[in-house]
N, C-alpha and C. Protein backbone atom coordinates (compact mmCIF):
# COMPACT_ATOMS: atom_id res chain seq x y z
N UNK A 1 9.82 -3.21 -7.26
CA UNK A 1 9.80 -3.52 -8.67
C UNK A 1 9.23 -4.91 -8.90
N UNK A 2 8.31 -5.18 -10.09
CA UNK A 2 8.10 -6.27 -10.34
C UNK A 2 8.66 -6.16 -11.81
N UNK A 3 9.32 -7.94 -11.78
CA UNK A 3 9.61 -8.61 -13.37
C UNK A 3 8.47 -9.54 -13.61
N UNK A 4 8.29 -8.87 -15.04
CA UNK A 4 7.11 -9.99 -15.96
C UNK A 4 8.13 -10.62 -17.21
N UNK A 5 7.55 -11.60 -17.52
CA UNK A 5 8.59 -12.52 -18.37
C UNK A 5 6.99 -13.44 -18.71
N UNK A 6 7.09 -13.08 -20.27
CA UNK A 6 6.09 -13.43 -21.79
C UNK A 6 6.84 -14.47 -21.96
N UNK A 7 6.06 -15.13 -22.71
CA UNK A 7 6.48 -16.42 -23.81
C UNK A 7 5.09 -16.86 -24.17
N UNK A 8 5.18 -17.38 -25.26
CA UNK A 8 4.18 -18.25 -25.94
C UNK A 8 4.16 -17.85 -27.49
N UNK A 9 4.63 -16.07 -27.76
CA UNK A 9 3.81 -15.80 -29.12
C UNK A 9 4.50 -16.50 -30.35
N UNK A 10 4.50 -16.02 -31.33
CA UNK A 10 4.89 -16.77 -32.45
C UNK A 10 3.65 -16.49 -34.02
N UNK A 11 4.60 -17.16 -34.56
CA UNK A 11 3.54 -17.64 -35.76
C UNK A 11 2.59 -18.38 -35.83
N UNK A 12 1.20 -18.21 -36.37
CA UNK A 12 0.11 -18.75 -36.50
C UNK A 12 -0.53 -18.57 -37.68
N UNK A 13 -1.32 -19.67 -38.20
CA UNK A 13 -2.31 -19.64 -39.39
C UNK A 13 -3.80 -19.22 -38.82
N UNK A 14 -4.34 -18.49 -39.57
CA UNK A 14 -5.68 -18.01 -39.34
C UNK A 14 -6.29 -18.70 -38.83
N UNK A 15 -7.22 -18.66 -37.72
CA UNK A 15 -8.41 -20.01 -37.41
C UNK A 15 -7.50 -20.62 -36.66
N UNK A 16 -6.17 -20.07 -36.21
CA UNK A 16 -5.03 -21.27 -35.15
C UNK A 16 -5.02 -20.95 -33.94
N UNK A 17 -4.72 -21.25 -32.92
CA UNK A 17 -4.71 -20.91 -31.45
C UNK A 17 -3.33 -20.70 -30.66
N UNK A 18 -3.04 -20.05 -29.97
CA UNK A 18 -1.77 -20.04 -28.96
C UNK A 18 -1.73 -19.49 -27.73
N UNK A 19 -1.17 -19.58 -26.63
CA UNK A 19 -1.51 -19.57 -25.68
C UNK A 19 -0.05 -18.84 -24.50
N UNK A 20 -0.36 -17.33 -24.37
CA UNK A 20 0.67 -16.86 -24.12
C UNK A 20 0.73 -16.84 -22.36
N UNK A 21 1.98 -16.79 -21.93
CA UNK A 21 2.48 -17.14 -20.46
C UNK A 21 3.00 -15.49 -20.13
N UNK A 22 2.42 -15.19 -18.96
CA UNK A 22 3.63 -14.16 -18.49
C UNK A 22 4.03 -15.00 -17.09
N UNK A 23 5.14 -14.97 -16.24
CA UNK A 23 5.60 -14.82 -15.22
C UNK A 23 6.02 -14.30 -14.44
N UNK A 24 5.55 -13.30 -13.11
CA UNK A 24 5.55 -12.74 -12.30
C UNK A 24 6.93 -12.65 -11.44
N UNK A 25 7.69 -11.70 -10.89
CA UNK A 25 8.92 -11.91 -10.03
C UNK A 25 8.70 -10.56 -9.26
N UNK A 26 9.48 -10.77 -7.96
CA UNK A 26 9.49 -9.27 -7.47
C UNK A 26 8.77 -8.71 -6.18
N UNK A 27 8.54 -7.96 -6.32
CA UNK A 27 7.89 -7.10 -5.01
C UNK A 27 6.25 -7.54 -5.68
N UNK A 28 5.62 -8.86 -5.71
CA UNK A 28 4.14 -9.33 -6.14
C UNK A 28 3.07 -8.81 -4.87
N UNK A 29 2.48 -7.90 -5.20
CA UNK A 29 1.27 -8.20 -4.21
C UNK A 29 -0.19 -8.76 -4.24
N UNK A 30 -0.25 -9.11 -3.18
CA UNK A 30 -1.41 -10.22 -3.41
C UNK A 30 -2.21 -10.18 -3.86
N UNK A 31 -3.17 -8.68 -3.95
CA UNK A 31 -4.32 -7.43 -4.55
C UNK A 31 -3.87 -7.47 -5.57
N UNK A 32 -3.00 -7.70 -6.64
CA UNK A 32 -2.97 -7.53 -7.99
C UNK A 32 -3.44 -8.03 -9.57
N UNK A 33 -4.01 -6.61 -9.93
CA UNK A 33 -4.81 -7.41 -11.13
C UNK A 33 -3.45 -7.61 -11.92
N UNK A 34 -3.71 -8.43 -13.05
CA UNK A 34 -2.81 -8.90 -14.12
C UNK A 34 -3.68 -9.05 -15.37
N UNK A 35 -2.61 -8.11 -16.50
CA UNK A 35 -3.94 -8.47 -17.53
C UNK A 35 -2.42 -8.31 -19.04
N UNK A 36 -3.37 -8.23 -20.19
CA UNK A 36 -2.47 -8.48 -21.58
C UNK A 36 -2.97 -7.37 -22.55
N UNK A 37 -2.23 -6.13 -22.90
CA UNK A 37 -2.40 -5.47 -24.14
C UNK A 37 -1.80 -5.79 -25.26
N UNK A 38 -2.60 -5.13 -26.34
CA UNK A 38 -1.35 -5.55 -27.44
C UNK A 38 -1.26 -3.95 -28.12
N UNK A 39 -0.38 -4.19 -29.20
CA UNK A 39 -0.21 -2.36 -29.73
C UNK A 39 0.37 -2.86 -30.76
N UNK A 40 -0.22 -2.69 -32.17
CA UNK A 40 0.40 -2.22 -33.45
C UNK A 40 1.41 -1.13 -33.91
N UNK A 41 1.89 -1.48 -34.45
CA UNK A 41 2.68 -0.26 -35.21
C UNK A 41 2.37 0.69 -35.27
N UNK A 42 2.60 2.18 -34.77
CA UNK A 42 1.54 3.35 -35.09
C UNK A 42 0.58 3.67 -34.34
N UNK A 43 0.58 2.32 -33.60
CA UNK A 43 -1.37 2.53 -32.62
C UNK A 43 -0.58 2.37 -31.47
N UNK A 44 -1.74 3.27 -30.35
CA UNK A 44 -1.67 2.92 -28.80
C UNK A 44 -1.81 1.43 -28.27
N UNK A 45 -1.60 1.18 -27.52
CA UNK A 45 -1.74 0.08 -26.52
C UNK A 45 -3.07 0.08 -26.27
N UNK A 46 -3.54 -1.23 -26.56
CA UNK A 46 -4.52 -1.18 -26.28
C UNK A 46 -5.03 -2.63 -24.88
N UNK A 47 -6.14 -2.76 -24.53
CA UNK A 47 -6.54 -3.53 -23.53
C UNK A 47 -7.02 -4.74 -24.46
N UNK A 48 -6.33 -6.05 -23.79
CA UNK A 48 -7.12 -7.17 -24.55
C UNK A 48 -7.92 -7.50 -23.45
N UNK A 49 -7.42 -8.03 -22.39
CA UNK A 49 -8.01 -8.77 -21.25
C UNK A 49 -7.23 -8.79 -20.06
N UNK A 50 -7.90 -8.53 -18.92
CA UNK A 50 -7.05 -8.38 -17.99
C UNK A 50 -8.17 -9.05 -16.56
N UNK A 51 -7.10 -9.46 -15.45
CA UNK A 51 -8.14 -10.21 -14.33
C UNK A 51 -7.59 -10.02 -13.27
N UNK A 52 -8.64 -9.71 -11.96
CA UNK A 52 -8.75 -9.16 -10.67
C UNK A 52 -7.71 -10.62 -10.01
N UNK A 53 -7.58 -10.20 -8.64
CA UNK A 53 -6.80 -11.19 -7.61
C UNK A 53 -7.92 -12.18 -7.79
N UNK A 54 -9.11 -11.57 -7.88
CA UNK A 54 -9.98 -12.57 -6.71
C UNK A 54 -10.64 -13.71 -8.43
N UNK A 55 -10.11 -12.67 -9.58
CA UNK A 55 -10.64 -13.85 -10.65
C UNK A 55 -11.90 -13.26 -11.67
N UNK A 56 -11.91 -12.01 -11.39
CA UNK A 56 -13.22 -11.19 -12.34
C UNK A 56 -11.98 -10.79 -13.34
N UNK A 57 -12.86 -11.07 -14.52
CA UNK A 57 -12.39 -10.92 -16.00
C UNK A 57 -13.14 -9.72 -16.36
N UNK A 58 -12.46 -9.57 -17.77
CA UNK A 58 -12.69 -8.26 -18.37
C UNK A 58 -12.24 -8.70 -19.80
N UNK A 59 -12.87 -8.29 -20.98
CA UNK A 59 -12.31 -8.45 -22.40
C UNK A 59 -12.64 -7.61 -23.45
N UNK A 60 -11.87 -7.00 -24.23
CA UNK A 60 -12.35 -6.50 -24.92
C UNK A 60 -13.02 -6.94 -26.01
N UNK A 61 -14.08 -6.33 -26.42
CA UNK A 61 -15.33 -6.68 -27.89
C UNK A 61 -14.57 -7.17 -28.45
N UNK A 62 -13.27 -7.23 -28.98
CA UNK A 62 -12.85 -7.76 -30.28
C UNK A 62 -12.36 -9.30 -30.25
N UNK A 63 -12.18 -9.80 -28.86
CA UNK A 63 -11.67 -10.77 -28.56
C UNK A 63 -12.62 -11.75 -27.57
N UNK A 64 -14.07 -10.97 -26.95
CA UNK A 64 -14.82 -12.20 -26.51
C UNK A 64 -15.37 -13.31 -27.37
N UNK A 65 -15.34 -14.28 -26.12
CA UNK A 65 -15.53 -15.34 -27.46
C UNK A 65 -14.67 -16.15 -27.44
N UNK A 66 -13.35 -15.68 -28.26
CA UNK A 66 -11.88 -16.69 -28.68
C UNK A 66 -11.26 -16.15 -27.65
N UNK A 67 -10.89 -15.46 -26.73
CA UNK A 67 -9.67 -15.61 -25.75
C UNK A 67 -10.70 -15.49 -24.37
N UNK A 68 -9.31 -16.45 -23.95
CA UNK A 68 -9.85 -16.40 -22.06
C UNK A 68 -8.05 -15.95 -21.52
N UNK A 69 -8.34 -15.61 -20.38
CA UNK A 69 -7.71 -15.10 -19.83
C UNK A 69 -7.99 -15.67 -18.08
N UNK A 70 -6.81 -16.62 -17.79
CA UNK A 70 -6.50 -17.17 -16.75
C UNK A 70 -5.39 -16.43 -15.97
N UNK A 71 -5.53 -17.07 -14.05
CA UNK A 71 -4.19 -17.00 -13.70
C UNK A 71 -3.96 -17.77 -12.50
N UNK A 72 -2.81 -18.32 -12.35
CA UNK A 72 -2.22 -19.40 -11.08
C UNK A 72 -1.31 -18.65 -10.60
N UNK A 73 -2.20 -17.95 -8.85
CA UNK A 73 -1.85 -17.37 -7.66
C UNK A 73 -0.74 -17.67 -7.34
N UNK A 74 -0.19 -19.14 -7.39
CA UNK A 74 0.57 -20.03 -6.68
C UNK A 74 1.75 -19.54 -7.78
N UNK A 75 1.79 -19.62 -8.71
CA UNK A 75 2.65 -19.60 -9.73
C UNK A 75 3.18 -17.90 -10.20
N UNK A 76 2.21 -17.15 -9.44
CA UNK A 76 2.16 -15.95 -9.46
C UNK A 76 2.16 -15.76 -11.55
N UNK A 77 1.46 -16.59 -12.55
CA UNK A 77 1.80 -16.06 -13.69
C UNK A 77 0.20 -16.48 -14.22
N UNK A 78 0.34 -15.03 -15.17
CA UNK A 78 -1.09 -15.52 -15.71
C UNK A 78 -1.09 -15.77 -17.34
N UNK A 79 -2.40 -16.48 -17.92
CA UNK A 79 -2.19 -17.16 -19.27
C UNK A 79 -3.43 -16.27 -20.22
N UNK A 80 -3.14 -16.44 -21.15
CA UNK A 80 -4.25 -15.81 -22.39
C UNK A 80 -4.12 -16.53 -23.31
N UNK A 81 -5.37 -17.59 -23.39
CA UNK A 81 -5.31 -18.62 -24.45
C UNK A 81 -6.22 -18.10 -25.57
N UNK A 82 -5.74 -18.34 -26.78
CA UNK A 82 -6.21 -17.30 -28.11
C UNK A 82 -6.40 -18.29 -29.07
N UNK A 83 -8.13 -18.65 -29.07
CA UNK A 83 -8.49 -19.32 -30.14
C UNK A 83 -9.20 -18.37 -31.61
N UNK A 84 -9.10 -19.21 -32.62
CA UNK A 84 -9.78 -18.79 -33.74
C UNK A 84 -9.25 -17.30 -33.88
N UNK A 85 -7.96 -17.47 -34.25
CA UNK A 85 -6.84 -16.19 -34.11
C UNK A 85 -7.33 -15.53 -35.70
N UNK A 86 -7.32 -14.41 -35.52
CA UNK A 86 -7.31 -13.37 -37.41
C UNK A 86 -6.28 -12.68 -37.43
N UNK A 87 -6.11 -12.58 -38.62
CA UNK A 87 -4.83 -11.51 -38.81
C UNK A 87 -5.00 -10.30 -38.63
N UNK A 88 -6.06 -9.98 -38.03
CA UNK A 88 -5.98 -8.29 -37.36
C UNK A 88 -5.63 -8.65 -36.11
N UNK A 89 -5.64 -10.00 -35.19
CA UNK A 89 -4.94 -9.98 -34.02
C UNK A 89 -3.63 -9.69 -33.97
N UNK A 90 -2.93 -9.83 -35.19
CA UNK A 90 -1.34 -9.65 -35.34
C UNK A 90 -1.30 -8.16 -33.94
N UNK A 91 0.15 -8.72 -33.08
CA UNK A 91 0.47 -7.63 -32.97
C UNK A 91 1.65 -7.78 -31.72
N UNK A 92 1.91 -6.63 -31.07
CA UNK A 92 2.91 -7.05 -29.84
C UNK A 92 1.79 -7.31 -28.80
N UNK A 93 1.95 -8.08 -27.89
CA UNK A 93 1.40 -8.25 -26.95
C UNK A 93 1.88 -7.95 -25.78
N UNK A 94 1.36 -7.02 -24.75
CA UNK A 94 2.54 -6.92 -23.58
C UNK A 94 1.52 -7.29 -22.16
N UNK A 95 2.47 -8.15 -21.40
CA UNK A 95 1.93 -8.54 -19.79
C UNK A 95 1.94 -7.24 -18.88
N UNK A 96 0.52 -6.69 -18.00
CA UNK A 96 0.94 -5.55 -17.21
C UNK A 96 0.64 -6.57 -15.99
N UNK A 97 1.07 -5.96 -14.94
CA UNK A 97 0.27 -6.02 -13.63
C UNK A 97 0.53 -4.84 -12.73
N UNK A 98 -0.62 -4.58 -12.15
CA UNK A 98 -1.30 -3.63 -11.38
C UNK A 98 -1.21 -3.95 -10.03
N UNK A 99 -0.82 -2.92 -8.90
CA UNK A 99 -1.02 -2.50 -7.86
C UNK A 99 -0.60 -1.34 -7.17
N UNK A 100 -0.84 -1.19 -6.01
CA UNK A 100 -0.48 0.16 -5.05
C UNK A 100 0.82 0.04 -5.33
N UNK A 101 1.94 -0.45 -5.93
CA UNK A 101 3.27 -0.27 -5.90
C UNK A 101 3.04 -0.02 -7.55
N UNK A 102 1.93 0.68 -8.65
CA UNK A 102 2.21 0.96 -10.01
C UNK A 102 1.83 -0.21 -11.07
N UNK A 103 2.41 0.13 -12.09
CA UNK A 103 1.98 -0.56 -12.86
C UNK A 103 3.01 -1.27 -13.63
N UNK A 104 3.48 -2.36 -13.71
CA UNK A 104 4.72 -2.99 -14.67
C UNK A 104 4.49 -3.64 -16.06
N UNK A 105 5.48 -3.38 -16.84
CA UNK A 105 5.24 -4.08 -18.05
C UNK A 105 5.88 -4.72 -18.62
N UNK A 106 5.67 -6.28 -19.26
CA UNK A 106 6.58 -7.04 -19.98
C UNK A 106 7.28 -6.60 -20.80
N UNK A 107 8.15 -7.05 -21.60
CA UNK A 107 9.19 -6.36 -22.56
C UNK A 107 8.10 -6.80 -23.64
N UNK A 108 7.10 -7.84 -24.09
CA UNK A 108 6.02 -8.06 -25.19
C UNK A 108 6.62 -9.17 -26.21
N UNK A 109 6.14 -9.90 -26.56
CA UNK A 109 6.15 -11.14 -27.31
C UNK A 109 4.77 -11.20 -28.73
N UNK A 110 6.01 -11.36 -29.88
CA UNK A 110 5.07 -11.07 -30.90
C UNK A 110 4.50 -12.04 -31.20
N UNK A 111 2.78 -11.65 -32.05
CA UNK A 111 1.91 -12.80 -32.41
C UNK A 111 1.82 -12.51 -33.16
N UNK A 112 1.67 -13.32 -34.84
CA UNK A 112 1.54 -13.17 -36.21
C UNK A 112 0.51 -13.96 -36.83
N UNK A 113 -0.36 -13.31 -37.06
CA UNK A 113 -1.46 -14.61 -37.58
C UNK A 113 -1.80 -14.50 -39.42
N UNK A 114 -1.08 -15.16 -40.03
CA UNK A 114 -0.87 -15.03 -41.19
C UNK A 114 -0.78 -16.59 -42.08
N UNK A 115 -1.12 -16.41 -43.01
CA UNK A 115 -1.14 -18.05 -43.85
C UNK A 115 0.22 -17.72 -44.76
C-alpha cells in the first residue's frame, strides 16, 4: 500500500497562483510515475499532469503554459505549481501514483479560483 497526503489547495483570485504538495508513504517504488487529476462535480477525473521516475512530463492542453509539475525523489513527494489560475480550474484535485504494485490515490484537496 502506498499513502499520499495533498496540501496546498485553497482559495484563489483569478490570475492567482498556488502550489499543491502531495507526500508519498508506504510500499514507494522507485519506477514510479506520480502525477495530479482533478474532477468536478458530475465529471470524470480527469488528467492534469503527471511525471515519470526519471522526470518526463506530460500536461494536459488546458493547463500548458501555467502549471508545471515537479518532484523530489529524496522526499518521495511531488509538487504542481499553478500559475494564472481561471475559474474553470476550480475543482478537486487528487495525487495518484503509479506502479507494478497499482495505482493509489490521495483523499484530494480543493482549489477555488473565484473573485
Amino acid at each position: 500500500q502506498v499513502q499520499l497526503v495533498e496540501s496546498g489547495g485553497g482559495l484563489v483570485q483569478p490570475g492567482g497562483s498556488l502550489r499543491l504538495s502531495c507526500a508519498a508513504s508506504g510500499a514507494i517504488a522507485s519506477g514510479a510515475a506520480m502525477g495530479w487529476y482533478r474532477q468536478d462535480p458530475g465529471k470524470e477525473r480527469s488528467v492534469v499532469a503527471d511525471i515519470s521516475s526519471s522526470g518526463i512530463t506530460y500536461y494536459a492542453d488546458s493547463v500548458k503554459g501555467r502549471f508545471t509539475i515537479s518532484r523530489d525523489n529524496a522526499k518521495n513527494t511531488v509538487y504542481l505549481q499553478m500559475n494564472s489560475l481561471k475559474p474553470e480550474d476550480t475543482a478537486v484535485y487528487y495525487c495518484i501514483h503509479v506502479s507494478t504494485l497499482g495505482r493509489f490515490w490521495g483523499q484530494g484537496t480543493q482549489v477555488t479560483v473565484s473573485s
